[in-house]
Protein backbone atom coordinates (compact mmCIF):
# COMPACT_ATOMS: atom_id res chain seq x y z
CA UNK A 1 14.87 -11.70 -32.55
CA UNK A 2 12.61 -12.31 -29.47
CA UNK A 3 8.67 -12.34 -30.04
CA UNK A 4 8.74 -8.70 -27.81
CA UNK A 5 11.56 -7.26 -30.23
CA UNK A 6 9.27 -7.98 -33.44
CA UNK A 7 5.98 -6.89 -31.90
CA UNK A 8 7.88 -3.39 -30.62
CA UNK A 9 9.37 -3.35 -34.56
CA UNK A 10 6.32 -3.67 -35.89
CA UNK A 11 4.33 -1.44 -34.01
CA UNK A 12 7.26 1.20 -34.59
CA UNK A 13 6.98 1.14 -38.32
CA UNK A 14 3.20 1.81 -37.87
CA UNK A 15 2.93 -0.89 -40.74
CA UNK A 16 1.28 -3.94 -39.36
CA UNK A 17 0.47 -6.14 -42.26
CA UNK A 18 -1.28 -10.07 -42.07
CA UNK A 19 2.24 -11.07 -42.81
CA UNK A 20 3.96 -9.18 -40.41
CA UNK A 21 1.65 -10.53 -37.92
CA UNK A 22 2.23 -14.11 -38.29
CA UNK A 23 5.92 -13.59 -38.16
CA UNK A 24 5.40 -12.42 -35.03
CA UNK A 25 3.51 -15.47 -33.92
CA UNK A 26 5.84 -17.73 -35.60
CA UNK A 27 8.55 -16.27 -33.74
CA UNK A 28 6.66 -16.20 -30.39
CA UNK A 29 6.10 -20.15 -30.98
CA UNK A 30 8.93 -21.16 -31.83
CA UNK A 31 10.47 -18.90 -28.53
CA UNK A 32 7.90 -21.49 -26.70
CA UNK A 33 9.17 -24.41 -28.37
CA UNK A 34 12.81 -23.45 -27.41
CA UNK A 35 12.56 -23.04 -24.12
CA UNK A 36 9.56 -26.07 -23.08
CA UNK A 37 12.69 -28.16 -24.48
CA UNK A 38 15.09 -26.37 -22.34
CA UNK A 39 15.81 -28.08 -19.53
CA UNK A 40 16.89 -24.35 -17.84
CA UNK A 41 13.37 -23.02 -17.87
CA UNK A 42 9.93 -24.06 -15.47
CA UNK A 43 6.57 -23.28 -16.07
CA UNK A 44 5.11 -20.38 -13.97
CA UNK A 45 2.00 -21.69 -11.94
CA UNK A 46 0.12 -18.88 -12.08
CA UNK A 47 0.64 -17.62 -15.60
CA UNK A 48 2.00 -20.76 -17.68
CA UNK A 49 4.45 -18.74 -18.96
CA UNK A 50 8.03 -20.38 -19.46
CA UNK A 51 10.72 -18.73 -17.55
CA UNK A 52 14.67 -18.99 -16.13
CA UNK A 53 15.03 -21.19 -13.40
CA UNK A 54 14.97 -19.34 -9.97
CA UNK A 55 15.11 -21.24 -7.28
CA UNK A 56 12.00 -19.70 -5.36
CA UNK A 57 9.27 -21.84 -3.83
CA UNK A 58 6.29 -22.91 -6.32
CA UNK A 59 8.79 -21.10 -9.01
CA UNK A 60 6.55 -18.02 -10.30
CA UNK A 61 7.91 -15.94 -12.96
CA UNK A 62 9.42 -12.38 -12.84
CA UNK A 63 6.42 -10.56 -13.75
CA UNK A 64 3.88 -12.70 -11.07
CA UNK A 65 6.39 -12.33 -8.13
CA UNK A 66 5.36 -9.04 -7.45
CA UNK A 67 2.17 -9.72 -8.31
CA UNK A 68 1.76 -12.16 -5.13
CA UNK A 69 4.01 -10.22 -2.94
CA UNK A 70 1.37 -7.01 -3.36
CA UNK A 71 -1.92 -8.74 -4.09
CA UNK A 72 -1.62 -11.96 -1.66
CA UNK A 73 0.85 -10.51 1.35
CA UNK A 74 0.23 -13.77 3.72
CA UNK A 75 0.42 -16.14 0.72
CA UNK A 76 2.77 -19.03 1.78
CA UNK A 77 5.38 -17.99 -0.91
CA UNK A 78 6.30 -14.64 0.17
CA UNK A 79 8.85 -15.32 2.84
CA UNK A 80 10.50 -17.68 -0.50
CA UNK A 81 10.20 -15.13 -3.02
CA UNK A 82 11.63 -11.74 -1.02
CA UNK A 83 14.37 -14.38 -0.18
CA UNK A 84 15.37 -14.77 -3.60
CA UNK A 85 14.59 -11.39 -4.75
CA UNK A 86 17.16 -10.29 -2.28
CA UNK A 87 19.65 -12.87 -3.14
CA UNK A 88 19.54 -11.55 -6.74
CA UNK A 89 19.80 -7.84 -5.32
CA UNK A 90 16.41 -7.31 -6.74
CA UNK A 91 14.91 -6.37 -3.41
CA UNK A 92 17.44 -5.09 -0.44
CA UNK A 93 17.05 -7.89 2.39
């Protein structure tokens, strides 16, 4: 069970107890551990968030890609980052 999965079941039970709670962070640390030990994941520059490997330039996650494509259009990434959102068929070309 990911850290999201036990944070959505808890908060679908409606019964969030201490205990529950640090489950939840256990699991989200030891999630962390996992993959700063995994030689398949990078560290997002912006967020310091650990995520798959990518191939885009500076290597920002999934969730601050479109972050610096809307908020930062003439950042020098862009041109890197629609070019790999269209080679995973995230973004047509």
């Amino acid at each position: 069970m990911t850290p999201n999965q036990a944070r959505d079941a808890l908060l679908e039970t409606g019964q969030v107890t201490s205990q529950s709670v640090r489950l939840a962070l256990r699991l989200g640390r030891e999630c962390t551990e996992q993959r700063k030990a995994d030689e398949t994941y990078l560290r997002c520059p912006r967020c310091y968030g650990y995520h798959p490997v990518r191939s885009s330039f500076d290597n920002p996650c999934d969730s601050c890609q479109p972050t610096i494509l809307r908020h930062y259009p003439s950042h020098q990434s862009v041109p890197y980052i629609k070019a790999v959102l269209a080679k995973w068929s995230i973004i047509p070309p």
